[in-house]
N, C-alpha and C. Protein backbone atom coordinates (compact mmCIF):
# COMPACT_ATOMS: atom_id res chain seq x y z
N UNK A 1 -29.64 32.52 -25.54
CA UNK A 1 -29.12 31.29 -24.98
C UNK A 1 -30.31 30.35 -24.72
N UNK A 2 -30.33 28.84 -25.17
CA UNK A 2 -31.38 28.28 -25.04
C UNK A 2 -31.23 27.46 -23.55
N UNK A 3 -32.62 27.36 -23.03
CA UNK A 3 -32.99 26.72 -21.39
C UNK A 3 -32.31 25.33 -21.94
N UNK A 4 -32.12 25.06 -20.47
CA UNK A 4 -31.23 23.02 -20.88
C UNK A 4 -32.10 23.03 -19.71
N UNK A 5 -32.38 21.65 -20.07
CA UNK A 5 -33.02 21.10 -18.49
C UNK A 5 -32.00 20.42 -17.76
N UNK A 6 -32.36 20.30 -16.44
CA UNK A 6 -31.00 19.95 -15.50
C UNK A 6 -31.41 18.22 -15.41
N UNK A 7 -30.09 17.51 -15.87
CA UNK A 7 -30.03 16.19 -16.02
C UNK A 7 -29.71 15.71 -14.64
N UNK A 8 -30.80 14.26 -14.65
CA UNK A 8 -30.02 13.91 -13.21
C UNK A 8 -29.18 13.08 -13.56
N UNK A 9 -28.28 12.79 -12.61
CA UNK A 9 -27.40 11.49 -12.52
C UNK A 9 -27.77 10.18 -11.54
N UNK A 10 -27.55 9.47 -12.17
CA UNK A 10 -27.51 8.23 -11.39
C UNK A 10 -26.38 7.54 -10.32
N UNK A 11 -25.38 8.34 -10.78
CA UNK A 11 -23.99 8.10 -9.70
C UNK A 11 -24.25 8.67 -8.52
N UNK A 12 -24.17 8.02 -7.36
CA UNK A 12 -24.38 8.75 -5.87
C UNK A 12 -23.54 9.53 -5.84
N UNK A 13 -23.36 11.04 -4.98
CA UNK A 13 -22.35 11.78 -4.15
C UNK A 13 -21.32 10.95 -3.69
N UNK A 14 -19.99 11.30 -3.89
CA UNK A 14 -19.02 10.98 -3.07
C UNK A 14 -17.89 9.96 -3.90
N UNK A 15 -17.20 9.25 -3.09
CA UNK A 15 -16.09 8.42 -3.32
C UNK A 15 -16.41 7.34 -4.15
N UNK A 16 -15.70 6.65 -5.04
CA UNK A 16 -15.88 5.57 -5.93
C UNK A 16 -15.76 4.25 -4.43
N UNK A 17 -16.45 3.54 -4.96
CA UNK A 17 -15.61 1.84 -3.88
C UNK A 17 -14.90 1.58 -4.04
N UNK A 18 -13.71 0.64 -3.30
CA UNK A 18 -12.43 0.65 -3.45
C UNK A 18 -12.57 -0.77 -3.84
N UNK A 19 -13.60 -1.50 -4.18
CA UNK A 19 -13.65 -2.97 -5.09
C UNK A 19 -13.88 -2.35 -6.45
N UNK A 20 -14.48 -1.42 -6.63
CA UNK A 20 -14.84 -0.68 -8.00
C UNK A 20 -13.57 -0.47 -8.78
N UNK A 21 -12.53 0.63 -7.89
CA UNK A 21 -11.47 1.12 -8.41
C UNK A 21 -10.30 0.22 -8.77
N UNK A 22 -10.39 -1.07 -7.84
CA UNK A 22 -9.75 -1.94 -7.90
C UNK A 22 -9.59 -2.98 -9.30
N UNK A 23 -11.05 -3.29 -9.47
CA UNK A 23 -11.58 -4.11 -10.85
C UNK A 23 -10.93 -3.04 -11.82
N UNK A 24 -11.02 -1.53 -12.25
CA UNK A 24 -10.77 -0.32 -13.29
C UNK A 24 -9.28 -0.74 -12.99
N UNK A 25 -8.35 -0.72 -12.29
CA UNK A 25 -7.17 -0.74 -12.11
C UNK A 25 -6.25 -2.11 -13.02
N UNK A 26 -6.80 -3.10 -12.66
CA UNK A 26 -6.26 -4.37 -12.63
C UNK A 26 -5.49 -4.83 -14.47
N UNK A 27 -6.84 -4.67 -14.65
CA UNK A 27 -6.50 -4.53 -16.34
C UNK A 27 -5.12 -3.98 -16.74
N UNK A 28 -5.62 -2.68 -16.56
CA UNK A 28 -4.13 -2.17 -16.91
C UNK A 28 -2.72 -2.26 -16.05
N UNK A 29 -2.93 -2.52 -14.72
CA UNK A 29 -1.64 -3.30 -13.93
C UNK A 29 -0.72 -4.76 -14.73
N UNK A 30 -2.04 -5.06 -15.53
CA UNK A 30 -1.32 -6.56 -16.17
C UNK A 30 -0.74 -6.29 -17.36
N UNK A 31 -1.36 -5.05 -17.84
CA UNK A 31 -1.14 -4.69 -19.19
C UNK A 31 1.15 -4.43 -18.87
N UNK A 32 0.76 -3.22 -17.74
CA UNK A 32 1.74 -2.76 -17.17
C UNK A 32 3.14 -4.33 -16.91
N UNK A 33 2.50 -4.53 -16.69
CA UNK A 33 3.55 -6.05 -16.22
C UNK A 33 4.14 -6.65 -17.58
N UNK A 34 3.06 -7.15 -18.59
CA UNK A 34 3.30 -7.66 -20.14
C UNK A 34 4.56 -6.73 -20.80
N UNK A 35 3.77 -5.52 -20.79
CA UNK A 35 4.46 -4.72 -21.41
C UNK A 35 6.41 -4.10 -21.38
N UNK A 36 6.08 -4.05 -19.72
CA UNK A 36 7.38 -3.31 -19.54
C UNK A 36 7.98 -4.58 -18.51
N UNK A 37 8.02 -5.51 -18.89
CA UNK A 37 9.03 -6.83 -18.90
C UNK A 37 8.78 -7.39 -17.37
N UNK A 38 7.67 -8.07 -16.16
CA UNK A 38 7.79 -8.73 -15.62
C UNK A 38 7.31 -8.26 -14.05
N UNK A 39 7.20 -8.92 -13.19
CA UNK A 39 6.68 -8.18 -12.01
C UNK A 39 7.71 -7.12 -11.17
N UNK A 40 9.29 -7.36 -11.46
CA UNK A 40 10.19 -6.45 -10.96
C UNK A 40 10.30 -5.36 -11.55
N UNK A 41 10.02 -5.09 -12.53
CA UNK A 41 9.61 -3.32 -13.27
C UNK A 41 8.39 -3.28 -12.80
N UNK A 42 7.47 -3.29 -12.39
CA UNK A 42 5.96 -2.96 -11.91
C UNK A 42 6.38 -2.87 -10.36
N UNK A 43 6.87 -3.64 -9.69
CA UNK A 43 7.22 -3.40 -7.87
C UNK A 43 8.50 -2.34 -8.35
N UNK A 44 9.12 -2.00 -8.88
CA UNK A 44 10.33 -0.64 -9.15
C UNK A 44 9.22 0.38 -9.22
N UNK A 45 8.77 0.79 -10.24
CA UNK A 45 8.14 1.58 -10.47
C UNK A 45 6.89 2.22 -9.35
N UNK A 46 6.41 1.09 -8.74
CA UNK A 46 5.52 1.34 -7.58
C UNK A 46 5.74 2.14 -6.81
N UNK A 47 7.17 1.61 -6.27
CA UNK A 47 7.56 2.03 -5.13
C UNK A 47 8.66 3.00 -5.23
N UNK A 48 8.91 3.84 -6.58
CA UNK A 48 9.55 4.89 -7.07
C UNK A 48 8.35 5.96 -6.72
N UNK A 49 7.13 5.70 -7.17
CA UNK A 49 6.16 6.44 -6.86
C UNK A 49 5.77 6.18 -5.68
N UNK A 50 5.65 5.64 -4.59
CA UNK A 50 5.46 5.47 -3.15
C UNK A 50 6.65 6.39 -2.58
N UNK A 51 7.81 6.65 -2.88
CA UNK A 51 8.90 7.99 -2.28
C UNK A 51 8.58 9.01 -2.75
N UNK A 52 8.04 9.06 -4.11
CA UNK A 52 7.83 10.59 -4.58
C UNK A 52 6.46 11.36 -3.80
N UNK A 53 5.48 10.31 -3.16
CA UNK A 53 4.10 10.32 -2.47
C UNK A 53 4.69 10.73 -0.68
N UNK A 54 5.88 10.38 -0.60
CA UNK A 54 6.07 10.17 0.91
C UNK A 54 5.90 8.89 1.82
N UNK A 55 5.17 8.14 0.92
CA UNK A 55 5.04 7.01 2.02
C UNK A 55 6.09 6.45 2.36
């Protein structure tokens, strides 16, 4: 088995930012909207998954 050297990373420990995850999200929220016909299928769907979560 050949030695690997241990790579560092540049990503800190821990949680993404929630402006980070937000910007990754957005894109495809609009995509989501275009696609499956308008902002009332995107607030359905949300909040189909907000009961299945418990909130």
């Amino acid at each position: 088995m050949a030695f690997t050297a241990h790579r560092s990373t540049t990503r800190p420990a821990g949680r993404r930012h929630p402006l980070v995850a937000t910007a990754m999200v957005l894109p495809f929220a609009a995509l989501l909207v275009v696609v499956f016909g308008g902002w009332e299928a995107v607030v359905t769907q949300a909040s189909s998954v907000g009961v299945m979560l418990g909130r």
